[in-house]
C-alpha atoms as a PDB file:
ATOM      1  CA  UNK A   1       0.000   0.000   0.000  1.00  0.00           C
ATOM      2  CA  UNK A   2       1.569   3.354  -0.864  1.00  0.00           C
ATOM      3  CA  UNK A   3       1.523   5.766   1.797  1.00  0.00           C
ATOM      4  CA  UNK A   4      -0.337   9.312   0.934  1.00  0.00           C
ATOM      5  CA  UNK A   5       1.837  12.501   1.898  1.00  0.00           C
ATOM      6  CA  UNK A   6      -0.029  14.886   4.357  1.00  0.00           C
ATOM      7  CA  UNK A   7       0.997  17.908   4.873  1.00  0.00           C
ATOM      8  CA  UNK A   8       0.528  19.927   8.376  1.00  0.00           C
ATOM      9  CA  UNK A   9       1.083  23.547   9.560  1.00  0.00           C
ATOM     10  CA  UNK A  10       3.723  23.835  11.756  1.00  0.00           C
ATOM     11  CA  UNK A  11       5.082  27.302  13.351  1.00  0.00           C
ATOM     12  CA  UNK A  12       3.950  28.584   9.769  1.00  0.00           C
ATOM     13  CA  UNK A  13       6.313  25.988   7.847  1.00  0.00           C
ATOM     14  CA  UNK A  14       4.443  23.972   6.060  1.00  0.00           C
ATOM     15  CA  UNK A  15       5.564  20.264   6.977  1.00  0.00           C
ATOM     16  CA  UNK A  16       5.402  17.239   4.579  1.00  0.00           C
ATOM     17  CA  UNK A  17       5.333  13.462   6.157  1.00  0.00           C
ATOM     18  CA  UNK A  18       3.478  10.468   5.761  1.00  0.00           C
ATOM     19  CA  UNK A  19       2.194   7.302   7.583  1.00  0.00           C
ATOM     20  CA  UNK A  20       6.498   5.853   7.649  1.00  0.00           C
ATOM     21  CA  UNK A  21       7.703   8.588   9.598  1.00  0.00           C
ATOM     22  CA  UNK A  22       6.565  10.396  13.358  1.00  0.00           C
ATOM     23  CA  UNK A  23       3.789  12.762  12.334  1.00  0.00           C
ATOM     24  CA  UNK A  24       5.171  16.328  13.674  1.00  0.00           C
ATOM     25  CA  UNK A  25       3.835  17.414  17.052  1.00  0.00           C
ATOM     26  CA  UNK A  26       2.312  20.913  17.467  1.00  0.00           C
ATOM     27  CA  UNK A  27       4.064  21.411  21.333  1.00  0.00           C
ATOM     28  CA  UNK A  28       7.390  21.113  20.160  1.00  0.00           C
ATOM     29  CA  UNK A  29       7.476  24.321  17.960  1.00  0.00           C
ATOM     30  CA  UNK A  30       8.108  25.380  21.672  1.00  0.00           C
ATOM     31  CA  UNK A  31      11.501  23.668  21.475  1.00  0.00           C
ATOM     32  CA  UNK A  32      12.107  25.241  18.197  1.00  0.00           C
ATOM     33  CA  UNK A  33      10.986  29.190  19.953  1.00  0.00           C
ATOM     34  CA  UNK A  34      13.365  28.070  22.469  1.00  0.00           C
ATOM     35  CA  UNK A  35      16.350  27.225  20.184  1.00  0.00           C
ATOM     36  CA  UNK A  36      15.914  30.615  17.996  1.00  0.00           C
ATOM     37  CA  UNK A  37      15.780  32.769  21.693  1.00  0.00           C
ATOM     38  CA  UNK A  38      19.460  31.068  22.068  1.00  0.00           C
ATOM     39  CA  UNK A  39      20.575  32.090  18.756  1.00  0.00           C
ATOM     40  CA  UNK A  40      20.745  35.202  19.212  1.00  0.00           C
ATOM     41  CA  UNK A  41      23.019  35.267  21.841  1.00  0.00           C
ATOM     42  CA  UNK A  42      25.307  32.533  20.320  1.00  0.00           C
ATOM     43  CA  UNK A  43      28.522  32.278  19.193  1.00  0.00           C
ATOM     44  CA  UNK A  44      28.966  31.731  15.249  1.00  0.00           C
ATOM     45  CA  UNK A  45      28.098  28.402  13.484  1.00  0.00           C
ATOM     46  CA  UNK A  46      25.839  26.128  12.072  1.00  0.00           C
ATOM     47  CA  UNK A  47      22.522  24.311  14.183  1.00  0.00           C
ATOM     48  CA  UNK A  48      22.854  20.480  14.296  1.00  0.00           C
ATOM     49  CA  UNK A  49      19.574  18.447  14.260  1.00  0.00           C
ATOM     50  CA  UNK A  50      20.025  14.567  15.657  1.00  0.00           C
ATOM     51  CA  UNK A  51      17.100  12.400  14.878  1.00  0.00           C
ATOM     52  CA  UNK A  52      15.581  14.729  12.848  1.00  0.00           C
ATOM     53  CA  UNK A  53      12.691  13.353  11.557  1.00  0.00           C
ATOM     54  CA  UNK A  54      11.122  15.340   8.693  1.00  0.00           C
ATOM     55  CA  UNK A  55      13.323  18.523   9.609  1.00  0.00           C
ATOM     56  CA  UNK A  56      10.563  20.445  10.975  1.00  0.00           C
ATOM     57  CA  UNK A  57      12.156  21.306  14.210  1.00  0.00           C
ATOM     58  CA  UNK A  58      15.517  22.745  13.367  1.00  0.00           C
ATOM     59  CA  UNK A  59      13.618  23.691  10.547  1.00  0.00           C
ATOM     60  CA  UNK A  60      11.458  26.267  11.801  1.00  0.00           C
ATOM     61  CA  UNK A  61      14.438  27.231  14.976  1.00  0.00           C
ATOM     62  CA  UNK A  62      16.212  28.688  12.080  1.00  0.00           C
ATOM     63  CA  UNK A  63      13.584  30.080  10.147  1.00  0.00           C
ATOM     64  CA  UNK A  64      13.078  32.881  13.131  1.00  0.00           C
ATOM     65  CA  UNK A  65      16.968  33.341  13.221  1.00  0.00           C
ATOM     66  CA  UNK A  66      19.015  32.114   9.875  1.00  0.00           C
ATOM     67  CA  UNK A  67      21.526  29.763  10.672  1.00  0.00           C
ATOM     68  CA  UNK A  68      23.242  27.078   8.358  1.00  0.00           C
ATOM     69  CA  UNK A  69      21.501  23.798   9.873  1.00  0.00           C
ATOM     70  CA  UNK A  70      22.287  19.892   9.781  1.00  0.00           C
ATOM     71  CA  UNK A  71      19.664  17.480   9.827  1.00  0.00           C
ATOM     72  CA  UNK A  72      20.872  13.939  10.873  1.00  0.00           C
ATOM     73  CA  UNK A  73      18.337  11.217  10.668  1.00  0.00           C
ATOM     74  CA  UNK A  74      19.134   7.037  10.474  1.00  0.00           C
ATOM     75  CA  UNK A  75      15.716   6.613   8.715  1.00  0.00           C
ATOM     76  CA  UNK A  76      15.410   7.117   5.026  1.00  0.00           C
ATOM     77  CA  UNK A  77      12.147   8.218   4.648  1.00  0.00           C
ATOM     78  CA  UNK A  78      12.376  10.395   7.285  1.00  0.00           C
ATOM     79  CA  UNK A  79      15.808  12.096   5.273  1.00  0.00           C
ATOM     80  CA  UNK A  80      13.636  11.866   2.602  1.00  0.00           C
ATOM     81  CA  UNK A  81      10.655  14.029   3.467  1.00  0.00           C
ATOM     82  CA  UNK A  82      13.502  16.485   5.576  1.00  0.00           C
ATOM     83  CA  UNK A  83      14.950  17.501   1.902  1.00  0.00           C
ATOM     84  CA  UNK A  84      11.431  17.992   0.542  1.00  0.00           C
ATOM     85  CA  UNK A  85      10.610  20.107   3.179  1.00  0.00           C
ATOM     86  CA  UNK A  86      13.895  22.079   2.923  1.00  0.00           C
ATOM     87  CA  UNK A  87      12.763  22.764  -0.499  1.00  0.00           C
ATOM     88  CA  UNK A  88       9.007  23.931   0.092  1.00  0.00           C
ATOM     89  CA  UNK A  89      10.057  26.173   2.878  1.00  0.00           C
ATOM     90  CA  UNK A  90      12.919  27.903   1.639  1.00  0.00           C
ATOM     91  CA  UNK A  91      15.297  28.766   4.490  1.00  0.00           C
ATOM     92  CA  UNK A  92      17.920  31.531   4.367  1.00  0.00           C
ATOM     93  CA  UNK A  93      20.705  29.263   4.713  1.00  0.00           C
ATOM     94  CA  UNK A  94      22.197  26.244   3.379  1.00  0.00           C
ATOM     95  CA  UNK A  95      20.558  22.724   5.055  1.00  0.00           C
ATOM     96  CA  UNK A  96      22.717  20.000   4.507  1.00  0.00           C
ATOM     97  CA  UNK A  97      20.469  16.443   5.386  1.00  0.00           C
ATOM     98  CA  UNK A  98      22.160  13.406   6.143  1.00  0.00           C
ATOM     99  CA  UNK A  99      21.605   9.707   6.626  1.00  0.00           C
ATOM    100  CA  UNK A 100      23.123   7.948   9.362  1.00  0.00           C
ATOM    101  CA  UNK A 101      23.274   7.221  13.014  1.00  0.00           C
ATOM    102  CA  UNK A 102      23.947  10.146  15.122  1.00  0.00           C
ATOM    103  CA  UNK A 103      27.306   8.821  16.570  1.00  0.00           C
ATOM    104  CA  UNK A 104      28.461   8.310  12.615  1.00  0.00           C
ATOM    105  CA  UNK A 105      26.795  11.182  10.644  1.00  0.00           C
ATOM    106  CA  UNK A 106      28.732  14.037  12.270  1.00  0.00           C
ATOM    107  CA  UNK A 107      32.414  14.823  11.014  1.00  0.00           C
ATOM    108  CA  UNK A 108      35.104  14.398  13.607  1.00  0.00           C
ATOM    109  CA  UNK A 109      36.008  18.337  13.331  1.00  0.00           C
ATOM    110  CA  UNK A 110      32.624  20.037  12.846  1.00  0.00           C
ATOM    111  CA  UNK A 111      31.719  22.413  15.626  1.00  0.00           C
ATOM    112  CA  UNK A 112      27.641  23.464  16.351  1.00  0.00           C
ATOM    113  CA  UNK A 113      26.597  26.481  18.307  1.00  0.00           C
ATOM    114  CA  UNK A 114      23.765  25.035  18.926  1.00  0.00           C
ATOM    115  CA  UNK A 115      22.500  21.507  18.798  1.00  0.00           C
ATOM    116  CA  UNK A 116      18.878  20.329  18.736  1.00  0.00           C
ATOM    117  CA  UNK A 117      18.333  16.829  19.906  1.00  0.00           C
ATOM    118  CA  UNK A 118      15.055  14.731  19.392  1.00  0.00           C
ATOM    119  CA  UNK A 119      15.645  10.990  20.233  1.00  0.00           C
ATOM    120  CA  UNK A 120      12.853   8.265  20.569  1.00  0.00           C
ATOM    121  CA  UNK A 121      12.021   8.326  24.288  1.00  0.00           C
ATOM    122  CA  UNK A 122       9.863   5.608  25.044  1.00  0.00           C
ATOM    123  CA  UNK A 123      10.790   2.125  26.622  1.00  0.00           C
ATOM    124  CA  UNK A 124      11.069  -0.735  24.832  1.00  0.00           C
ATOM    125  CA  UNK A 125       8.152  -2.364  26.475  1.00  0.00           C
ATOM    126  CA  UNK A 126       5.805   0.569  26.498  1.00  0.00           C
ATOM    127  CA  UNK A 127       5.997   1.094  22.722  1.00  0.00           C
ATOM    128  CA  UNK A 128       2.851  -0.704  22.189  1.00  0.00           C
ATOM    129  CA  UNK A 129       0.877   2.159  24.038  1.00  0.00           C
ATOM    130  CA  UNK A 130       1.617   3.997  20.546  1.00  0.00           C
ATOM    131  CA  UNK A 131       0.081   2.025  17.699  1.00  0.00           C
ATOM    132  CA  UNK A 132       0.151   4.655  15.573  1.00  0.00           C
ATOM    133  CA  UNK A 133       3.696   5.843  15.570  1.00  0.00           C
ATOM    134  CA  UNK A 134       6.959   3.830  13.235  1.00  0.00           C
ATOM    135  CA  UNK A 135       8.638   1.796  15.758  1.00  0.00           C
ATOM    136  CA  UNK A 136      12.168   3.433  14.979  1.00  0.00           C
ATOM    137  CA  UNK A 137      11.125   6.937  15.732  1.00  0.00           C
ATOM    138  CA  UNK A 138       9.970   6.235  18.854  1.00  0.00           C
ATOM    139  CA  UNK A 139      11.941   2.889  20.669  1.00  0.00           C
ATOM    140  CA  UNK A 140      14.615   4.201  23.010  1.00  0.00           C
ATOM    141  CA  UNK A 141      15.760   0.463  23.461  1.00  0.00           C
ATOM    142  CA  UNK A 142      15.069  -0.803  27.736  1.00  0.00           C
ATOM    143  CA  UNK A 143      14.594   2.229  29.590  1.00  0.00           C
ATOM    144  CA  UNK A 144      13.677   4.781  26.647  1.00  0.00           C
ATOM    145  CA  UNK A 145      17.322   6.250  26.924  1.00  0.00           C
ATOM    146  CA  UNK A 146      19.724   4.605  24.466  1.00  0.00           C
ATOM    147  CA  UNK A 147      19.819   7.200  21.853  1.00  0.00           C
ATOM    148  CA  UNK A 148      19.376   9.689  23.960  1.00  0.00           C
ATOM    149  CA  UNK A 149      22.718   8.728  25.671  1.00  0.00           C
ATOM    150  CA  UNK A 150      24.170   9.037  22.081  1.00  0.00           C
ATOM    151  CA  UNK A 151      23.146  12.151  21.376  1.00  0.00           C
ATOM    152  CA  UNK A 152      24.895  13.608  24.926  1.00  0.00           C
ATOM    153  CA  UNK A 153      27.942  11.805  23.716  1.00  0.00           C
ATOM    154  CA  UNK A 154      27.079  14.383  19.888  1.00  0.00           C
ATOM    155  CA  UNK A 155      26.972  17.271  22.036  1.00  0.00           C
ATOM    156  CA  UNK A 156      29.902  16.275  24.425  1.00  0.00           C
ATOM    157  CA  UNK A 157      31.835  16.229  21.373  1.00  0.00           C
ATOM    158  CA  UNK A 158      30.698  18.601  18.898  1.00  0.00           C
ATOM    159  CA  UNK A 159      29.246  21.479  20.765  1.00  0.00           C
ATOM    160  CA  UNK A 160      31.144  24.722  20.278  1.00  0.00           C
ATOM    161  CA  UNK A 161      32.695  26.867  23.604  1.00  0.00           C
ATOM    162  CA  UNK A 162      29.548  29.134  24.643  1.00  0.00           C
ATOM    163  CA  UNK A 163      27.292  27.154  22.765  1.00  0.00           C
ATOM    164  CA  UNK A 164      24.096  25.275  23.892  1.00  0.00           C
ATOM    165  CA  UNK A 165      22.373  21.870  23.028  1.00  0.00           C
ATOM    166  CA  UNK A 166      18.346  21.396  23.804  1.00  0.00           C
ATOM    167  CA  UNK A 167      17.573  17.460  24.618  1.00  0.00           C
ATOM    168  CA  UNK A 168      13.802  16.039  23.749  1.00  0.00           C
ATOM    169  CA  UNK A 169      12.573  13.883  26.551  1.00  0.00           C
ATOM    170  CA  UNK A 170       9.577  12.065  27.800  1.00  0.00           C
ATOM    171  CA  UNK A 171       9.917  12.456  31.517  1.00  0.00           C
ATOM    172  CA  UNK A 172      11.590  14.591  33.916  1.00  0.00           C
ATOM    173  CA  UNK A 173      12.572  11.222  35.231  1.00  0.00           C
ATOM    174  CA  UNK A 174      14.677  10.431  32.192  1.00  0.00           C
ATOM    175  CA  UNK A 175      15.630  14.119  32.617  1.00  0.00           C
ATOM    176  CA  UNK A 176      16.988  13.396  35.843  1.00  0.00           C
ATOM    177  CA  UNK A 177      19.037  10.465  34.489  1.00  0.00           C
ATOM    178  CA  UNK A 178      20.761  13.189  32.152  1.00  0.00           C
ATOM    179  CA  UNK A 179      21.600  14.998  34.963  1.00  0.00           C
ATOM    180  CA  UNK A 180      22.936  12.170  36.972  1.00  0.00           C
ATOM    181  CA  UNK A 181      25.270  11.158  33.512  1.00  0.00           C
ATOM    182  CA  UNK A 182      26.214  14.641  33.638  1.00  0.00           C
ATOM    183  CA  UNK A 183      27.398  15.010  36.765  1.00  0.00           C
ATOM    184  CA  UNK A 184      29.308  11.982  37.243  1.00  0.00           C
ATOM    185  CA  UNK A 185      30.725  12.128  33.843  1.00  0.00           C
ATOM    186  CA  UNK A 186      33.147  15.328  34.069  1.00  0.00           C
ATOM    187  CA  UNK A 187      34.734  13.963  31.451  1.00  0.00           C
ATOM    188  CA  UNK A 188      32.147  15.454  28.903  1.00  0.00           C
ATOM    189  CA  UNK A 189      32.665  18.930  29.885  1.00  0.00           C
ATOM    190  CA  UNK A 190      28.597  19.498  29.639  1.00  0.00           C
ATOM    191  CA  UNK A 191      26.200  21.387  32.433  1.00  0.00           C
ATOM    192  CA  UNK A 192      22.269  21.370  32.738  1.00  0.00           C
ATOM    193  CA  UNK A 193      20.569  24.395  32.365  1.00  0.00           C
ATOM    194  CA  UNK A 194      17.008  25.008  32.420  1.00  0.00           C
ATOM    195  CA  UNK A 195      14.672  22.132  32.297  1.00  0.00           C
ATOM    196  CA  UNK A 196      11.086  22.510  30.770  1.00  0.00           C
ATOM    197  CA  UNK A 197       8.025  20.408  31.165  1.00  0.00           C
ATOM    198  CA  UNK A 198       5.249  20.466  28.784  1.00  0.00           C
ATOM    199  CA  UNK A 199       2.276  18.177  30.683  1.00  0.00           C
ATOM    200  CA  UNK A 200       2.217  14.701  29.452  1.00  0.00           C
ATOM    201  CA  UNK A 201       3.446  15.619  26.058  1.00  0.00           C
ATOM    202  CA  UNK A 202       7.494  15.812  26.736  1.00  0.00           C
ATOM    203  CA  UNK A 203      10.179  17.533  28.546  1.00  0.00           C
ATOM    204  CA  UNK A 204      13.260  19.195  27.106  1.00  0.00           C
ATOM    205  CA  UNK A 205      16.273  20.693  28.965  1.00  0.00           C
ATOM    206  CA  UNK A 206      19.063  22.961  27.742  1.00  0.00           C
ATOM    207  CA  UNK A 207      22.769  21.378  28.006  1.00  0.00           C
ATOM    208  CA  UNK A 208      25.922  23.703  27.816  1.00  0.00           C
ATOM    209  CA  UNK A 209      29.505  23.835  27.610  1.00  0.00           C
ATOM    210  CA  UNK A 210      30.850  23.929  31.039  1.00  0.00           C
ATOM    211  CA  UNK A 211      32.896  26.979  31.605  1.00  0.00           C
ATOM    212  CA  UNK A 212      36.962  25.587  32.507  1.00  0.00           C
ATOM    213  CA  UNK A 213      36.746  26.807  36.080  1.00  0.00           C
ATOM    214  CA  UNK A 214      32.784  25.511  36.472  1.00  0.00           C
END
């Protein structure tokens, strides 16, 4: 059966997906407001996107405050759909999409000032409350938090000095476990910052480059 394209309004994008990938959700053009309030106070470079989706996130963060933007997504449909939706809404600046996992996609030397990151969230065994939704975008393997482990790993890595990373979430359970990894793990040079909860729908907390004397 051949899925049928919808198209939704999103932050006034206009947002292509189908039936394959995670149909966008209205509450997280909040994360994307959030992101663009950080631009403007950052320090030069391009916006990464891990697990992406369809694009619409970074896409419409950057569409209130023109950055060059990287969209990393491991599914090809979703990759897919990004680039048509790059096309249709016609940022300022260059989008480069890319297939692959997030700990392979991103070059060894690249630099971010800020880094948007959107992992599946929910537990293996719970996926099955969410009939509706592909089983890639939204297993995050035994206790929800496997990819979203990799993406902290992205941002340990990648983000630039005085730059700042927002993580997607389910719980501010899972939000604590970031800030337990965090803290024991000086080693990745990361802080929390602010941590918002939107009801039931998700959480998502600001990360940051820990100053050298922090």
């Amino acid at each position: 059966m051949v899925a049928t394209t919808r198209v939704t309004a999103f932050g006034g994008l206009r947002i292509s997906f189908d039936d394959r990938v995670l149909e966008p959700r209205q509450w997280t053009t909040c994360q994307s407001r959030w992101a663009a309030e950080l631009l403007r106070h950052s320090p030069p470079g391009p916006v990464l996107e891990l697990c992406a989706g369809v694009g619409h996130i970074g896409l419409l963060a950057v569409s209130q405050h023109p950055r060059e933007l990287v969209l990393v997504d491991a599914d090809q449909t979703a990759c897919d759909y990004a680039r048509r939706n790059v096309h249709a809404n016609r940022p300022a600046r260059p989008v480069d999409v890319r297939l692959g996992r997030v700990d392979e996609a991103v070059h060894p030397d690249e630099r971010f000032a800020g880094i948007i990151a959107d992992p599946p969230w929910v537990a293996s065994g719970d996926v099955g409350r969410f009939p509706h939704d592909p089983l890639t975008a939204i297993d995050g393997g035994a206790d929800g938090m496997t990819v979203a482990r990799s993406c902290i790993d992205v941002v340990a890595r990648h983000l630039a000095d005085a730059g700042w990373a927002l993580l997607q979430l389910g719980t501010t359970q899972q939000a604590d476990l970031v800030r337990a990894q965090v803290v024991t793990s000086p080693g990745l040079g990361l802080e929390v910052g602010a941590v918002r909860a939107y009801g039931d729908r998700g959480v998502v907390m600001q990360l940051g480059r820990r100053s050298p004397t922090g």
